[in-house]
Protein backbone atom coordinates (compact mmCIF):
# COMPACT_ATOMS: atom_id res chain seq x y z
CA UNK A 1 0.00 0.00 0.00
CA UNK A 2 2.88 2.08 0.95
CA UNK A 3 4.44 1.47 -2.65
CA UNK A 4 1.54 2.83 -4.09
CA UNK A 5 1.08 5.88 -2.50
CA UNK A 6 4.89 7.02 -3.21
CA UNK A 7 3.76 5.66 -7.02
CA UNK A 8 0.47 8.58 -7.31
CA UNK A 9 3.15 11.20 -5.06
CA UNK A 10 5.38 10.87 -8.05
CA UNK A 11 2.94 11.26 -10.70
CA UNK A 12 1.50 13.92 -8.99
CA UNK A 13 4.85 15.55 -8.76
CA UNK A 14 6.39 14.87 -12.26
CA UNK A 15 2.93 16.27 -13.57
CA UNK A 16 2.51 19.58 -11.51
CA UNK A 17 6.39 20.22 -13.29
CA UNK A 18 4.70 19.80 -16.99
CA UNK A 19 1.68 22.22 -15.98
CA UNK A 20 4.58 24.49 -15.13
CA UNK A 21 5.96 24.05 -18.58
CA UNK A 22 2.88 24.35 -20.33
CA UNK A 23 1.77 27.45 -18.67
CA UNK A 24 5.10 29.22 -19.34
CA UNK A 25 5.18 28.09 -23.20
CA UNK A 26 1.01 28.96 -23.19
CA UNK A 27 2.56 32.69 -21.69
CA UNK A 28 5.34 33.33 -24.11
CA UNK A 29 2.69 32.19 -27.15
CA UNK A 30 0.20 34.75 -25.69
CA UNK A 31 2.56 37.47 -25.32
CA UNK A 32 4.25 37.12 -29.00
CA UNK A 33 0.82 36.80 -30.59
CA UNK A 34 -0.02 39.77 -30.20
CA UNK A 35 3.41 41.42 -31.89
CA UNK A 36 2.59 38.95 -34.58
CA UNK A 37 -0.58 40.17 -35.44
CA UNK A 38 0.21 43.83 -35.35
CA UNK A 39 3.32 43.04 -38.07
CA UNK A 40 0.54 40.92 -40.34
CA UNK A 41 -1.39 43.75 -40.29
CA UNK A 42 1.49 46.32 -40.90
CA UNK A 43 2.51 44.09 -43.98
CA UNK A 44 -1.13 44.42 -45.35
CA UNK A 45 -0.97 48.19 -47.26
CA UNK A 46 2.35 47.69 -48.92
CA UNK A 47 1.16 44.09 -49.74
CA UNK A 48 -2.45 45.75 -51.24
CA UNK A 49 -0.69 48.81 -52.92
CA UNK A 50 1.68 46.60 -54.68
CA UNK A 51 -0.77 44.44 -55.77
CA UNK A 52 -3.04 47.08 -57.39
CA UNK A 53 0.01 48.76 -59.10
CA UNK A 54 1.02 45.14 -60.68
CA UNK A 55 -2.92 45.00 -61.71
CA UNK A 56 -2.65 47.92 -63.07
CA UNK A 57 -0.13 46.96 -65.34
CA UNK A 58 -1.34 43.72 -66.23
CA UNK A 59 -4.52 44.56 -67.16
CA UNK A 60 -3.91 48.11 -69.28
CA UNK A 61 -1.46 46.05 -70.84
CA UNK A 62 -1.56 43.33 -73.62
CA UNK A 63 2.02 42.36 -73.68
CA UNK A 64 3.31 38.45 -73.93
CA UNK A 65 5.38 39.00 -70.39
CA UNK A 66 6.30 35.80 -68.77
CA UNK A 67 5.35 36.19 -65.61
CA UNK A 68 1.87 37.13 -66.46
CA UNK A 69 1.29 34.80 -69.44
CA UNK A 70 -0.05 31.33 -68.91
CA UNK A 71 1.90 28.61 -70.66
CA UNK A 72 0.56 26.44 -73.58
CA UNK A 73 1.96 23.72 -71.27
CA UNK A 74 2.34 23.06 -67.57
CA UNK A 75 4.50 20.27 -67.01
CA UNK A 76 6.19 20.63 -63.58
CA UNK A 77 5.17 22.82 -60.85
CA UNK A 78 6.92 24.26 -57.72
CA UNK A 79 5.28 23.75 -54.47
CA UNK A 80 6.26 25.48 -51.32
CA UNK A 81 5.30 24.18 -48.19
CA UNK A 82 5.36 26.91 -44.76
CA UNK A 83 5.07 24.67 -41.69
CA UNK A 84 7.16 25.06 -38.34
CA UNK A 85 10.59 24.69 -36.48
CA UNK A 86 8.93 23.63 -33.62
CA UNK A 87 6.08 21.15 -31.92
CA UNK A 88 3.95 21.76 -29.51
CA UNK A 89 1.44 23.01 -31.36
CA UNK A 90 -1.27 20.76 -32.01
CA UNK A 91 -2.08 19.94 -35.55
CA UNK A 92 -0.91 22.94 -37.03
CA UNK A 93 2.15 21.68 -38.85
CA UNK A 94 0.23 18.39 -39.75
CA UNK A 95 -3.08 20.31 -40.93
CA UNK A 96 -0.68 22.43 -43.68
CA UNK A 97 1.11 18.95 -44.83
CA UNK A 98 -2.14 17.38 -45.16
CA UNK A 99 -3.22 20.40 -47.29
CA UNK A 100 0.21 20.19 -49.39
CA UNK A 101 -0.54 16.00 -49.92
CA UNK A 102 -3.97 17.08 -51.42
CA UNK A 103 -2.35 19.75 -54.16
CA UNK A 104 0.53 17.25 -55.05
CA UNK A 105 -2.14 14.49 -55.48
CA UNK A 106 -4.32 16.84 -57.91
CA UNK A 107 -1.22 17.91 -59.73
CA UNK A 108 0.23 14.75 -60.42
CA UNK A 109 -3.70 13.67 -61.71
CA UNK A 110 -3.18 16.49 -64.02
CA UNK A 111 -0.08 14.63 -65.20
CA UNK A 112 2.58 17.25 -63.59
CA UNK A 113 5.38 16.82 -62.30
CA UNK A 114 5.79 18.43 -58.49
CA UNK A 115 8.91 19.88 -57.22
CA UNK A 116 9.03 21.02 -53.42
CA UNK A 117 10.38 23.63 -51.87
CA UNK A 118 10.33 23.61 -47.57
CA UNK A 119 10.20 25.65 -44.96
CA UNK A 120 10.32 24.60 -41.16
CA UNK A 121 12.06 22.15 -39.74
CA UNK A 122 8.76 20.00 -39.00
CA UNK A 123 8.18 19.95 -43.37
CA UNK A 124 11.83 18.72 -43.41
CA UNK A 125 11.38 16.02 -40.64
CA UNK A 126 8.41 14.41 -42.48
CA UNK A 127 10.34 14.51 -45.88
CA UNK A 128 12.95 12.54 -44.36
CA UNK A 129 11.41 10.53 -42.98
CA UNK A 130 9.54 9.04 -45.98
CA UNK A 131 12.42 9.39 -47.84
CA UNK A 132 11.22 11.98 -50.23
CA UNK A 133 13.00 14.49 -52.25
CA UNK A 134 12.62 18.25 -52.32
CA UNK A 135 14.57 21.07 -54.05
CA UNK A 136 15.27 23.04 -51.05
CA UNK A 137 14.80 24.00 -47.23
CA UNK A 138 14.46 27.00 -45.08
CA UNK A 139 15.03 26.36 -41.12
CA UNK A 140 14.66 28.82 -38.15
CA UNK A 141 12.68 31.74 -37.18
CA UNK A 142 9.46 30.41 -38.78
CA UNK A 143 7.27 32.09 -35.87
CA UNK A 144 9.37 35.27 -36.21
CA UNK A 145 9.93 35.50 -40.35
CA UNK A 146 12.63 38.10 -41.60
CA UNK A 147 12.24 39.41 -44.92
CA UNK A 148 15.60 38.32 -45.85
CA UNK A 149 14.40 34.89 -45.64
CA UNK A 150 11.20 35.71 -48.31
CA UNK A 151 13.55 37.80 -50.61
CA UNK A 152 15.72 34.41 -50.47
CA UNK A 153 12.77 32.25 -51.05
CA UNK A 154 11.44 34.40 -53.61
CA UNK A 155 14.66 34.54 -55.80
CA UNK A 156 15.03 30.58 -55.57
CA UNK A 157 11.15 30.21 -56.92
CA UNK A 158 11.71 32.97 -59.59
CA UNK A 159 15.51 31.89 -60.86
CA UNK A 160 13.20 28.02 -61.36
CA UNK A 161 10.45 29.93 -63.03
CA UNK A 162 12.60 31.46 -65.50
CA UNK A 163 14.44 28.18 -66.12
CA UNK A 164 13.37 25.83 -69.08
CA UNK A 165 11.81 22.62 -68.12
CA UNK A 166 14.24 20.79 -69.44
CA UNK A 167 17.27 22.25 -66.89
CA UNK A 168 14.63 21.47 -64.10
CA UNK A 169 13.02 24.17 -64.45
CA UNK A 170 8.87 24.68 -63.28
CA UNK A 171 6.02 26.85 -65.10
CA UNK A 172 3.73 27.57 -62.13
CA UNK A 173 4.38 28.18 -58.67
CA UNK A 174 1.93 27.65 -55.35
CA UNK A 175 2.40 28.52 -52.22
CA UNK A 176 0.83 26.23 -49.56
CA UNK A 177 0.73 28.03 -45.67
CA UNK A 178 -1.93 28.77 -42.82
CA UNK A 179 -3.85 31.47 -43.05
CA UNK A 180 -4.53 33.56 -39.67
CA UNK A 181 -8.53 34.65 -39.19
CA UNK A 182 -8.59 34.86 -35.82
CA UNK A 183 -7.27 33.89 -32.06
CA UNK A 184 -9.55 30.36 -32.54
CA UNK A 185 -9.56 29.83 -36.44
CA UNK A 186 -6.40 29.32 -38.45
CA UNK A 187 -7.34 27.82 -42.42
CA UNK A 188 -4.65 26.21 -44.57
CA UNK A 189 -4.40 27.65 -47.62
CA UNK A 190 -3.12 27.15 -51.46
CA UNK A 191 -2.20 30.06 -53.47
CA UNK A 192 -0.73 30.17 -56.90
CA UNK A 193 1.66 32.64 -57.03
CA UNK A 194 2.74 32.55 -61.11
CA UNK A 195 1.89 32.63 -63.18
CA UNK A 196 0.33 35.72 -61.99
CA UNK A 197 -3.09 35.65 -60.02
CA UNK A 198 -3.60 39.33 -58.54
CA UNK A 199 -5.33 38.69 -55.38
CA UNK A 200 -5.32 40.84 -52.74
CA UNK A 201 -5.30 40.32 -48.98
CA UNK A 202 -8.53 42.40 -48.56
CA UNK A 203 -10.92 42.04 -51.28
CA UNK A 204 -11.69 45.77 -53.14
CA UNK A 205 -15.11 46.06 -54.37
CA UNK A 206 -16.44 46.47 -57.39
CA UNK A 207 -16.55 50.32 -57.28
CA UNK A 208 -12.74 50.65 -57.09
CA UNK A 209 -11.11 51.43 -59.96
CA UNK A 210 -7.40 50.35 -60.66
CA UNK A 211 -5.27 53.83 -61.23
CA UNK A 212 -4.42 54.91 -64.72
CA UNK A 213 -0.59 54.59 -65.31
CA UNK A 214 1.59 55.63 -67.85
CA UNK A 215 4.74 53.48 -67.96
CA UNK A 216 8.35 54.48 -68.53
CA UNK A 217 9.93 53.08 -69.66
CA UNK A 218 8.46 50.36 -71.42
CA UNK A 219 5.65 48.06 -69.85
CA UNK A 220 7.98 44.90 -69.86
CA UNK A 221 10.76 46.49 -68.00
CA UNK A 222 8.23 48.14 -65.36
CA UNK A 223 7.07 44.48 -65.14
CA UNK A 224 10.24 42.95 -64.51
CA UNK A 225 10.96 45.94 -61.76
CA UNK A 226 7.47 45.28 -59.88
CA UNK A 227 6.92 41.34 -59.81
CA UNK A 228 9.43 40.23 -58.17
CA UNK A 229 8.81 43.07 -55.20
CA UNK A 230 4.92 41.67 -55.32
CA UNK A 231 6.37 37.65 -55.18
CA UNK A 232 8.61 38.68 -52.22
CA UNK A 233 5.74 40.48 -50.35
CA UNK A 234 3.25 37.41 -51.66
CA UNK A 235 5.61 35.13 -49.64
CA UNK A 236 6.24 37.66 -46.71
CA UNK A 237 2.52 38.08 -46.30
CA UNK A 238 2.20 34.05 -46.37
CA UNK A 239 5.17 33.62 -43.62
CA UNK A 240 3.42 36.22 -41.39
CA UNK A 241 0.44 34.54 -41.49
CA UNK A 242 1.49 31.17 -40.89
CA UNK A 243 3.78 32.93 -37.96
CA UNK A 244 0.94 34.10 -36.43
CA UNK A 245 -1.41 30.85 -36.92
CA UNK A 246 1.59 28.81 -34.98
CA UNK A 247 1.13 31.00 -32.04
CA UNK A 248 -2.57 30.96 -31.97
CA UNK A 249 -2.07 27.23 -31.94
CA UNK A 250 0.15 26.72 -29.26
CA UNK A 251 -1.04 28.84 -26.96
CA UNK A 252 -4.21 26.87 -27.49
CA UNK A 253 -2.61 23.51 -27.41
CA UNK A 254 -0.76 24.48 -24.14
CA UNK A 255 -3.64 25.99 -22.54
CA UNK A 256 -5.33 22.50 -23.72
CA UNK A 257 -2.37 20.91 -22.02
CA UNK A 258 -2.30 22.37 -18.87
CA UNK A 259 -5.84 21.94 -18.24
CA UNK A 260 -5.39 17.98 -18.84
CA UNK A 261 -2.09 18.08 -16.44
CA UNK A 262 -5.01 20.18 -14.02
CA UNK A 263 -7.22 16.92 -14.37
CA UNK A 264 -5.03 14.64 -13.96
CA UNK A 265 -3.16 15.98 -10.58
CA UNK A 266 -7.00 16.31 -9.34
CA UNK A 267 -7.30 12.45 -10.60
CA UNK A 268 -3.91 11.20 -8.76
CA UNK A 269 -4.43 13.46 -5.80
CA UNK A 270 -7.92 11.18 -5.19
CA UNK A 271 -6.58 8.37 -5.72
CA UNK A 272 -3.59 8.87 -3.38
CA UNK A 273 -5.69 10.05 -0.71
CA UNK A 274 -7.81 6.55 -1.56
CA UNK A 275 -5.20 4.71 -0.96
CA UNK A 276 -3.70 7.04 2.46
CA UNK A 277 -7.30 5.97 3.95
CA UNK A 278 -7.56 2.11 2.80
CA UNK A 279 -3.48 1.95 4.61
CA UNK A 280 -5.44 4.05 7.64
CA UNK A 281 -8.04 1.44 7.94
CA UNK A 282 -5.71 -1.10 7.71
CA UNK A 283 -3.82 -0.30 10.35
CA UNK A 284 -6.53 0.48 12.85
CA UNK A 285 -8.24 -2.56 12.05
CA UNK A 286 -4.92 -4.49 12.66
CA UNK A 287 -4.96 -2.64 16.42
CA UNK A 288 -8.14 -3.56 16.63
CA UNK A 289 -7.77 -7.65 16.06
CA UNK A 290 -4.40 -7.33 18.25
CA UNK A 291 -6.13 -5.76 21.17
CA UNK A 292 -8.88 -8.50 20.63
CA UNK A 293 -6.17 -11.13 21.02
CA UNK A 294 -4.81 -9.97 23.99
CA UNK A 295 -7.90 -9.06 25.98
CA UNK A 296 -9.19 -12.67 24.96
């Protein structure tokens, strides 16, 4: 009986030290969201003006660009997958790898040819692991993104783009990452970043007009100036999100966490004191029978 009391003391003690762990990871999430949030929205006018101007030129324009043109031919696309460095929270990485199996299963029914490109160290780990190839990785800093790090990412997709398919080069490029919509819903998204689909963050309605440009010099070269800037802030926009969504998930897994550790130290803590009393009683009634044997 003894034994099993020191058994539910050490659970009870080895769990109180993982609620401790969870709370302080379920603090640092809830304090960083918030900085995360305000740099998604920060990123969301230059994203928005950017995109206008490059609609702008694309549609007052009727030029054969290739950035803008769809190919006669799509026979191997680039897929980037934005998942985390870390765990611990929930099935965030898992949701956006479930969401990049789908696209590479629809592309390869449309007879393409997929070539990946990762970021996060949890993408990598489940590459690896299956023994899969991909083109190239991007570790650390994935719930803090620099813009270094999308400018990077954004050359590597674009120097593929412009490459023929027969050097290993791709025609289309999709971005697959979480988007953030709030504190309790975080969506996994696909994008197709080129060729070029204007979307912006915000939808404009119908009433707003794209500006009136003239170009100088010519269209082409004002093309080749802008799209790369919108790609990079495309993918910037993308990484903030998914920074953001990682948060939101792990503070909610760890709050989720430390609830269960709550339950269980409640669960132990009866079960110890089940056991104190049935040792109690035990004793007593040994007293009890010894005191009989004397007095008789």
């Amino acid at each position: 009986m003894g034994a099993q009391i020191r058994v539910y003391r050490q659970k009870i003690s080895s769990t109180t030290s993982m609620r401790k762990i969870f709370k302080a990871m379920e603090l640092i999430a809830t304090s960083r969201i918030g900085k995360a949030r305000a740099r998604v929205a920060a990123s969301l006018p230059y994203a928005n003006a950017i995109t206008r101007a490059v609609s702008a030129v694309a549609s007052q324009s009727e030029i054969d660009h290739p950035l803008t043109t769809e190919p006669e031919q799509i026979r191997r696309a680039a897929v980037l997958v934005i998942t985390s460095d870390r765990g611990l929270a929930g099935s965030y990485s898992a949701s956006v790898l479930k969401q990049a199996e789908g696209l590479n299963e629809l592309l390869h029914a449309e007879g393409k040819e997929v070539k990946t490109y990762l970021v996060g160290r949890k993408a990598q780990a489940y590459f690896d692991f299956r023994n899969r190839e991909y083109a190239r990785v991007w570790t650390g800093g994935t719930d803090a993104p620099e813009f270094s790090t999308a400018r990077e990412i954004g050359e590597a997709l674009l120097a593929d783009f412009a490459t023929d398919y027969e050097d290993g080069g791709v025609d289309e490029i999709h971005v697959v990452y979480t988007r953030f919509k709030s504190m309790v819903t975080q969506e996994p998204t696909v994008i197709r970043l080129l060729p070029l689909e204007v979307v912006e963050e915000e939808a404009a309605s119908e009433s707003d007009l794209l500006p009136l440009y003239e170009f100088e010099p010519e269209t082409e070269q004002v093309l080749d100036a802008l799209l790369p800037r919108y790609i990079e802030s495309r993918l910037f926009a993308a990484m903030l999100q998914a920074a953001a969504s990682e948060l939101a998930a792990r503070q909610r897994a760890m709050k989720s966490a430390g609830d269960n550790a709550t339950d269980l130290i409640k669960k132990y803590t009866r079960l110890r004191n089940t056991a104190r009393q049935a040792e109690i009683t035990q004793e007593l009634s040994e007293i009890v029978a010894g005191a009989d044997a004397l007095a008789s």
